[in-house]
N, C-alpha and C. Protein backbone atom coordinates (compact mmCIF):
# COMPACT_ATOMS: atom_id res chain seq x y z
N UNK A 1 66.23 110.18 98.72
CA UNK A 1 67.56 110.72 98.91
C UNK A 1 67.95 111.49 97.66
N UNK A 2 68.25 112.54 97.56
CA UNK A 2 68.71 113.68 96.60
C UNK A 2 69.86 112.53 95.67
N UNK A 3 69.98 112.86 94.54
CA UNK A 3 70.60 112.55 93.64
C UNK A 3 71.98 112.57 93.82
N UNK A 4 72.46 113.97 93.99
CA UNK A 4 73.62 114.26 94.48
C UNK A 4 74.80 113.54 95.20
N UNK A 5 73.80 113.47 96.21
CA UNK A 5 74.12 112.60 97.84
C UNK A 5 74.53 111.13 97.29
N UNK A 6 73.89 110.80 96.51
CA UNK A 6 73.97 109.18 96.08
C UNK A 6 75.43 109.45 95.19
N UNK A 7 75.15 110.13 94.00
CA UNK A 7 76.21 110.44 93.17
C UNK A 7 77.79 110.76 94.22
N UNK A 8 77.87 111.32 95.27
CA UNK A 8 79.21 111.42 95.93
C UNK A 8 79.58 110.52 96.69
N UNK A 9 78.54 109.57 96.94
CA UNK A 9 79.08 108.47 97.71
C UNK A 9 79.07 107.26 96.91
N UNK A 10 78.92 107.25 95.85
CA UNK A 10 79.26 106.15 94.61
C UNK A 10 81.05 106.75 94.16
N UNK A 11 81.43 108.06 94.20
CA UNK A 11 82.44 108.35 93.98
C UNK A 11 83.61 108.01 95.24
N UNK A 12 83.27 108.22 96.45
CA UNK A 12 83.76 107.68 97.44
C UNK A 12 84.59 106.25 97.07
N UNK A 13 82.82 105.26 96.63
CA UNK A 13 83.26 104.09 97.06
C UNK A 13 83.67 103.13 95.80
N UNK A 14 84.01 104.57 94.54
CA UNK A 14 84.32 103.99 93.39
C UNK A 14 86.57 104.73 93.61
N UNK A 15 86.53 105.45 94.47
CA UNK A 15 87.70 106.36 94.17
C UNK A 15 88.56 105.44 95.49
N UNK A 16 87.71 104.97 96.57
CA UNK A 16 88.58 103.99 97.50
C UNK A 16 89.01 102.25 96.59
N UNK A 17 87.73 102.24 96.06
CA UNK A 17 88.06 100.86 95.16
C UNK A 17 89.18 100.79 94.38
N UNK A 18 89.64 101.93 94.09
CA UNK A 18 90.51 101.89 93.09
C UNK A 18 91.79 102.20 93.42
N UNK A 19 91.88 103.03 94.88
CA UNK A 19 93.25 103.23 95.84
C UNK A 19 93.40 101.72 95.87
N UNK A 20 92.31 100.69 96.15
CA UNK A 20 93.26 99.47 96.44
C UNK A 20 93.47 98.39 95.56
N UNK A 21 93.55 99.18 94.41
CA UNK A 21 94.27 98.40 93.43
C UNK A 21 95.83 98.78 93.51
N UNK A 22 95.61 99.51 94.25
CA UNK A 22 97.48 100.32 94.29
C UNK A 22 98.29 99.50 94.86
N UNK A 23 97.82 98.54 96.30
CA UNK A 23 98.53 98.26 96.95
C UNK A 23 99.34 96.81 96.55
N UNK A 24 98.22 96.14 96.12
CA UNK A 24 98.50 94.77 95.10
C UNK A 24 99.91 94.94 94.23
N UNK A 25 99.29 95.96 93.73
CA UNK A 25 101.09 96.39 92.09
C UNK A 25 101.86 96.29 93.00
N UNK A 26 101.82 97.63 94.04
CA UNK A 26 103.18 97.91 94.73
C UNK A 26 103.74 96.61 95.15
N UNK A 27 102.38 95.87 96.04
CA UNK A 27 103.58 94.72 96.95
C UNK A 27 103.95 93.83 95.56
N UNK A 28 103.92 93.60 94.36
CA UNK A 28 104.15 92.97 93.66
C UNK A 28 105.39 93.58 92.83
N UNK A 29 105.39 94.47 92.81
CA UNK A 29 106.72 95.44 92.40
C UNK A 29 108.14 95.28 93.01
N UNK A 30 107.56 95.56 94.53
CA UNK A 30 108.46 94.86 95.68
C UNK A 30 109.05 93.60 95.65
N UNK A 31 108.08 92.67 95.67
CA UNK A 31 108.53 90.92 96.31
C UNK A 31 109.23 90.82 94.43
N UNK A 32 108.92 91.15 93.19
CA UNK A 32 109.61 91.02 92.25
C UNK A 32 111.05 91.63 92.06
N UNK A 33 111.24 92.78 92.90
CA UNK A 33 112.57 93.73 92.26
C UNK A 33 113.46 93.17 93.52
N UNK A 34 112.67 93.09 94.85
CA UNK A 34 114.02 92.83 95.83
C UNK A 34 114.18 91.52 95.91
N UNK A 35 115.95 91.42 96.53
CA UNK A 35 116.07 90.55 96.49
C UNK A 35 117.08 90.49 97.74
N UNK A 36 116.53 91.38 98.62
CA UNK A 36 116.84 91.26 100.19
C UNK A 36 115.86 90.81 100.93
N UNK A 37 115.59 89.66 101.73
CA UNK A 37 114.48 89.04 102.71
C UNK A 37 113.86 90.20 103.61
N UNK A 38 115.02 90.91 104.41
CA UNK A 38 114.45 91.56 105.21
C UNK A 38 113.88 93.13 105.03
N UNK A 39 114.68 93.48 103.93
CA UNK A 39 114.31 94.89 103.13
C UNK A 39 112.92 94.55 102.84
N UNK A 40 112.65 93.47 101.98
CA UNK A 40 111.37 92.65 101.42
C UNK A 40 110.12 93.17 102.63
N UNK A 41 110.64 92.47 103.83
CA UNK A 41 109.40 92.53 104.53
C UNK A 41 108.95 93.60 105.02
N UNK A 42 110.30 94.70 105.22
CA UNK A 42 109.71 96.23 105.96
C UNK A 42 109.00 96.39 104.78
N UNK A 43 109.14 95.99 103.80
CA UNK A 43 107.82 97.40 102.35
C UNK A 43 106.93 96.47 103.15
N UNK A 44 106.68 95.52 102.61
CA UNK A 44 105.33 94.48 102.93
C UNK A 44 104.78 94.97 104.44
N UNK A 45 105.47 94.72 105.37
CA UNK A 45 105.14 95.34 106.16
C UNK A 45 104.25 96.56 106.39
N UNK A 46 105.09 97.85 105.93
CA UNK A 46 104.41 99.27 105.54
C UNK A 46 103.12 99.17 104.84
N UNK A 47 102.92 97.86 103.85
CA UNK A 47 101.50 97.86 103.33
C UNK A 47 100.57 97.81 103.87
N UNK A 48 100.91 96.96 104.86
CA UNK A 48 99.78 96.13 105.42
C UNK A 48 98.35 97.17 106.31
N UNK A 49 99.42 98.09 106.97
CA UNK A 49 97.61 98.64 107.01
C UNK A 49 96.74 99.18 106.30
N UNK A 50 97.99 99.70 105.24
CA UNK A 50 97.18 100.65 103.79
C UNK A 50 95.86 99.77 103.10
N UNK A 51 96.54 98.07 103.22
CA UNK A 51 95.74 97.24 102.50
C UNK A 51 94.60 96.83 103.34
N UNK A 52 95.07 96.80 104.62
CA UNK A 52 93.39 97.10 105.30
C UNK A 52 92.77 98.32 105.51
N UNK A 53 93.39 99.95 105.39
CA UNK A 53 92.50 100.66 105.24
C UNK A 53 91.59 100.29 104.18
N UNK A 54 92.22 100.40 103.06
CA UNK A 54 91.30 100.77 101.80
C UNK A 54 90.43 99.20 101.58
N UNK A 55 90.81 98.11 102.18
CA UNK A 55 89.35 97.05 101.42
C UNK A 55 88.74 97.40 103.22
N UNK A 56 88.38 98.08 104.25
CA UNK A 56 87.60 98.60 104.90
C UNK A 56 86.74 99.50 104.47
N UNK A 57 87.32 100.53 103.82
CA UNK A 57 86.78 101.73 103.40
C UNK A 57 85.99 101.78 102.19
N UNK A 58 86.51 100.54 101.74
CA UNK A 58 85.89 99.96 100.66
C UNK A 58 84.53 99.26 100.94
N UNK A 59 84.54 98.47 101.85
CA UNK A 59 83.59 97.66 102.27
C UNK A 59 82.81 98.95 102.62
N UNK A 60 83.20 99.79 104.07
CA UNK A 60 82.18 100.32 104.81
C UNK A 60 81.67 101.26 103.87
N UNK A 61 82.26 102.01 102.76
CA UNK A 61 81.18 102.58 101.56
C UNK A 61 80.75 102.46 101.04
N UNK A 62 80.84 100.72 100.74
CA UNK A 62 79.80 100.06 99.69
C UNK A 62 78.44 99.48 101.15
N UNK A 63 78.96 98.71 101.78
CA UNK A 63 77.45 98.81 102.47
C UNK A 63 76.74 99.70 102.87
N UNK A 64 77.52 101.14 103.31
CA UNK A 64 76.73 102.39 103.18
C UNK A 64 75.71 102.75 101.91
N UNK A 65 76.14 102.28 101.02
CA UNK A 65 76.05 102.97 99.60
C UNK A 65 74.55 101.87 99.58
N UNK A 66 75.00 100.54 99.61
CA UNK A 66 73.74 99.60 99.57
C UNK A 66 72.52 99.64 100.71
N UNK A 67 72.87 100.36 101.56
CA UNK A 67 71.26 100.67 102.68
C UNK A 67 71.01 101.51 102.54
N UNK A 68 71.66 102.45 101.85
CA UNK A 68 71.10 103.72 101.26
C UNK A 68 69.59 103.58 99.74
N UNK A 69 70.45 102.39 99.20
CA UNK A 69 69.68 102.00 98.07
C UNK A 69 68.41 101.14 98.32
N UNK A 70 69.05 100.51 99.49
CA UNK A 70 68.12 99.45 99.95
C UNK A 70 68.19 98.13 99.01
N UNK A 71 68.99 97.94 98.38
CA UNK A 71 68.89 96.58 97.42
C UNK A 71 70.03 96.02 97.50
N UNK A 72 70.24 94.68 97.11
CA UNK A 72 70.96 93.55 97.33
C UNK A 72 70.08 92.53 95.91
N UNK A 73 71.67 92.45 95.24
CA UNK A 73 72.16 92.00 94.06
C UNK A 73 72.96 90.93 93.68
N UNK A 74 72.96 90.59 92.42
CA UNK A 74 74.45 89.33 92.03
C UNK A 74 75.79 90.15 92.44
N UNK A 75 75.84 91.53 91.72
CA UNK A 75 76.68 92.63 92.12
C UNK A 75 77.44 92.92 93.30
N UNK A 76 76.23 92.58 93.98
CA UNK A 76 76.09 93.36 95.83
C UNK A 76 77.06 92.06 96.11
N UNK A 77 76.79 90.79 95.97
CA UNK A 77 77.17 89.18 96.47
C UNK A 77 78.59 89.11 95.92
N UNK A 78 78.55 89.38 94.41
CA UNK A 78 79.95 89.11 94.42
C UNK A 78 81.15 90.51 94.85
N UNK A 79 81.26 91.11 95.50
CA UNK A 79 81.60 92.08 95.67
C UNK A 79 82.05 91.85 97.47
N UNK A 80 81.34 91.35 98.16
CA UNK A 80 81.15 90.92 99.59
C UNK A 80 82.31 89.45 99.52
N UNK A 81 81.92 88.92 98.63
CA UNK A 81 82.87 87.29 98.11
C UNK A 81 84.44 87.53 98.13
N UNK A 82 84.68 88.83 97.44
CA UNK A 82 85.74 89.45 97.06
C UNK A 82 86.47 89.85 97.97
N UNK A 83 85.71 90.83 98.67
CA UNK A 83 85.79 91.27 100.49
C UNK A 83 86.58 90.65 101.12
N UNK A 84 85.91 89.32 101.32
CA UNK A 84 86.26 88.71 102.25
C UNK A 84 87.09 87.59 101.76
N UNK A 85 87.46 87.14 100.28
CA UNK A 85 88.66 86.54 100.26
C UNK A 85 89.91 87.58 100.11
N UNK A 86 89.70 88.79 100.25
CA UNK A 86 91.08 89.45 100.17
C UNK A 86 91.36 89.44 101.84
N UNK A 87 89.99 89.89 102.42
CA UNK A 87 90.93 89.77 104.04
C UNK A 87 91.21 88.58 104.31
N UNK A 88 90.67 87.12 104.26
CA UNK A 88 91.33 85.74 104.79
C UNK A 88 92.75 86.08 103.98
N UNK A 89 92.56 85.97 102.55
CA UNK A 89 94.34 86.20 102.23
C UNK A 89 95.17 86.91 102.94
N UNK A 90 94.81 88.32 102.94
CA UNK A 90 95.48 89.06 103.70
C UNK A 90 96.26 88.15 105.13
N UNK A 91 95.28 87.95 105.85
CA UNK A 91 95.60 87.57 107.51
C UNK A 91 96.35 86.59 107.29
N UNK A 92 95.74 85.37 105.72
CA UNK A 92 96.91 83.97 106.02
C UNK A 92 98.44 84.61 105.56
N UNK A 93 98.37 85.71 105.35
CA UNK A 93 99.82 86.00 104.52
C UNK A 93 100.50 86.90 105.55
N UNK A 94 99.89 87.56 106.19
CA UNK A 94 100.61 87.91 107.45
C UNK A 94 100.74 86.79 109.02
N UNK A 95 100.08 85.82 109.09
CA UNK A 95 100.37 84.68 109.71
C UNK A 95 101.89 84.06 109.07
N UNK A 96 102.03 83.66 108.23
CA UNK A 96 103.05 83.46 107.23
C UNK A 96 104.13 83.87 107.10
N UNK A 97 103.92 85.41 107.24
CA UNK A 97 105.07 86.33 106.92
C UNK A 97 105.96 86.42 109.19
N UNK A 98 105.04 86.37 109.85
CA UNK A 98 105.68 86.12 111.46
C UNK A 98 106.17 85.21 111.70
N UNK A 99 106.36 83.94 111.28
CA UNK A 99 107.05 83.00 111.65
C UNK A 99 108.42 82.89 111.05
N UNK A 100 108.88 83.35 109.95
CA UNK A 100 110.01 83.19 108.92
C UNK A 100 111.21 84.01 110.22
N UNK A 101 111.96 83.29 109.75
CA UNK A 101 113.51 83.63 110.62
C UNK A 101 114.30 84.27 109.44
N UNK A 102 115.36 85.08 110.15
CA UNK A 102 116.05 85.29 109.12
C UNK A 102 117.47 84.73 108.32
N UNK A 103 116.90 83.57 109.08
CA UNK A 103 117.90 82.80 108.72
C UNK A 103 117.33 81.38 108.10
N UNK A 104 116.01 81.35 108.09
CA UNK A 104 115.60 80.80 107.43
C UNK A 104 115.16 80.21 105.85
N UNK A 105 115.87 80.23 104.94
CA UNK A 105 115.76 80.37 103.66
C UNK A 105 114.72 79.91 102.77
N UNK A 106 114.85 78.89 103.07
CA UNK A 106 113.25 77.55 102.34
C UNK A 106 111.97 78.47 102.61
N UNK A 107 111.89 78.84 103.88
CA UNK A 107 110.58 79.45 104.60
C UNK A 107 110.24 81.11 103.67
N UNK A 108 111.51 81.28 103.26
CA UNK A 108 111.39 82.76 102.82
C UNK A 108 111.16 82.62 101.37
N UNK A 109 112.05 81.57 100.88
CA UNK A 109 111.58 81.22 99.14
C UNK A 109 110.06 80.93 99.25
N UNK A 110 109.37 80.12 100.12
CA UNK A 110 107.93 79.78 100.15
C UNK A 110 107.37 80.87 100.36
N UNK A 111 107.85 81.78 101.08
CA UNK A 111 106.81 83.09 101.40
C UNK A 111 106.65 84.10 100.36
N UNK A 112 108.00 83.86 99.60
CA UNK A 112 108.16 84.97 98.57
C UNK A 112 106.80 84.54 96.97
N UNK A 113 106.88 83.24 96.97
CA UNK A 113 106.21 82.62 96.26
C UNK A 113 104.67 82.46 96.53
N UNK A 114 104.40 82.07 97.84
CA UNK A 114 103.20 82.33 98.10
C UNK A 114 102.67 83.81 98.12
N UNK A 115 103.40 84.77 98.62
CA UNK A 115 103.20 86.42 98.71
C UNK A 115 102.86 87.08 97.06
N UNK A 116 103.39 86.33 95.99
CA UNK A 116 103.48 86.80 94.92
C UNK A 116 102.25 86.08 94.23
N UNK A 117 102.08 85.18 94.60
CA UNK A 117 100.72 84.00 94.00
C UNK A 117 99.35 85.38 94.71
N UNK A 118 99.33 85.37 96.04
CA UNK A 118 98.81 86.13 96.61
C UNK A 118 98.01 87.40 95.97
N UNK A 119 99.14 88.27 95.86
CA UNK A 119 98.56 89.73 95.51
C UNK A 119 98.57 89.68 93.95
N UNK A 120 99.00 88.73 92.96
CA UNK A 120 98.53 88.38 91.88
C UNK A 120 97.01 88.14 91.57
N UNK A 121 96.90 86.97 92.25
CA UNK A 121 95.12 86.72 92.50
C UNK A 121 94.45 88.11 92.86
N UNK A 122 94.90 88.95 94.15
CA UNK A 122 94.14 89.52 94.75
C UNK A 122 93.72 90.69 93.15
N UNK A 123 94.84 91.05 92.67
CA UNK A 123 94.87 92.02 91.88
C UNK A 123 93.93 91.47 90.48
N UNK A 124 94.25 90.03 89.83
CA UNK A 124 93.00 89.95 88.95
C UNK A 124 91.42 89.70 89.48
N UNK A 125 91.15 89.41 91.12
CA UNK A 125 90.15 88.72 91.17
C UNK A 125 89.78 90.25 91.38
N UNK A 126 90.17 91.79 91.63
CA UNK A 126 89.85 92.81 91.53
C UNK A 126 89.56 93.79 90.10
N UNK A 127 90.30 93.31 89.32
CA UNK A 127 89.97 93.83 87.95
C UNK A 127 88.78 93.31 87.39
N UNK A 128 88.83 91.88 87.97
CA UNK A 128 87.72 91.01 87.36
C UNK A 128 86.15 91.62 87.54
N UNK A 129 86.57 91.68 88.72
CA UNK A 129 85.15 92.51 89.94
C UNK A 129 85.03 94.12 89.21
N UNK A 130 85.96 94.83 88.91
CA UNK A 130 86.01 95.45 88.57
C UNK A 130 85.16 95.82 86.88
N UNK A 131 85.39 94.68 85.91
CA UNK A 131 85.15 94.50 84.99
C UNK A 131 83.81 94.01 84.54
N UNK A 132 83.43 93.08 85.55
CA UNK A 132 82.21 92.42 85.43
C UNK A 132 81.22 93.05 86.13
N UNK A 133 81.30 93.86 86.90
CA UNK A 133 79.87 94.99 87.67
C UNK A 133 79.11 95.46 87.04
N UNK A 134 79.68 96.67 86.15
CA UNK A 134 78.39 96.75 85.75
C UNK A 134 77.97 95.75 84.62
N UNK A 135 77.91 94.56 84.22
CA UNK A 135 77.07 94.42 83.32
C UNK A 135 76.31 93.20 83.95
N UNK A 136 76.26 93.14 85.76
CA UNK A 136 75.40 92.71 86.77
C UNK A 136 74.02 93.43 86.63
């Protein structure tokens, strides 16, 4: 495979990796500055597919990128690990976020707290990944 070809799809799946570090700040920007429940959830809301485009696009260009190479790594493993604890988070936090009433208060202090524990983790266990690759 031409050099090239490899080189633009490492940029792909280095330039989507890094759109979804965006979404983490934002919802964390959010659940920190507001302090309206339901204002709260339309942003969160609005995220939510952004945050599954980009760890999709993420995924589907890194396994592109890896059958292209043909190899599988510590790299490759922890990277897939990552994957897939951001989508279980993801889904338990939108399970979470459908049941709350709005009149429910306790349920919304827990959500606000769990939502913020959440995209905290998501955001260092991504820098981390981020940090520790290449020297896989």
């Amino acid at each position: 495979m031409p050099s090239h070809i490899i080189a633009e799809m490492l940029f792909y799946h280095h330039f989507f990796s890094i759109c979804l570090l965006i979404v983490p700040i934002v919802a964390l920007i959010i659940l920190f500055l507001s302090q309206n429940f339901p204002f709260m959830i339309r942003r969160i809301r609005l995220l939510t597919p952004m945050y599954g485009f980009f760890i999709a696009t993420t995924i589907f260009t890194g396994i592109i990128f890896s059958f292209i190479l043909q190899t599988f790594n510590l790299k490759i493993a922890l990277m897939i690990l990552v994957s897939i604890f951001l989508i279980m988070g993801e889904i338990k936090r939108y399970k979470k976020q459908r049941v709350i009433a709005s009149y429910d208060i306790d349920l919304q202090k827990t959500y606000r707290l769990f939502a913020k524990q959440k995209y905290a983790l998501d955001l260092i266990l991504l820098i981390v990944t981020y940090a520790i690759t290449p020297f896989l």
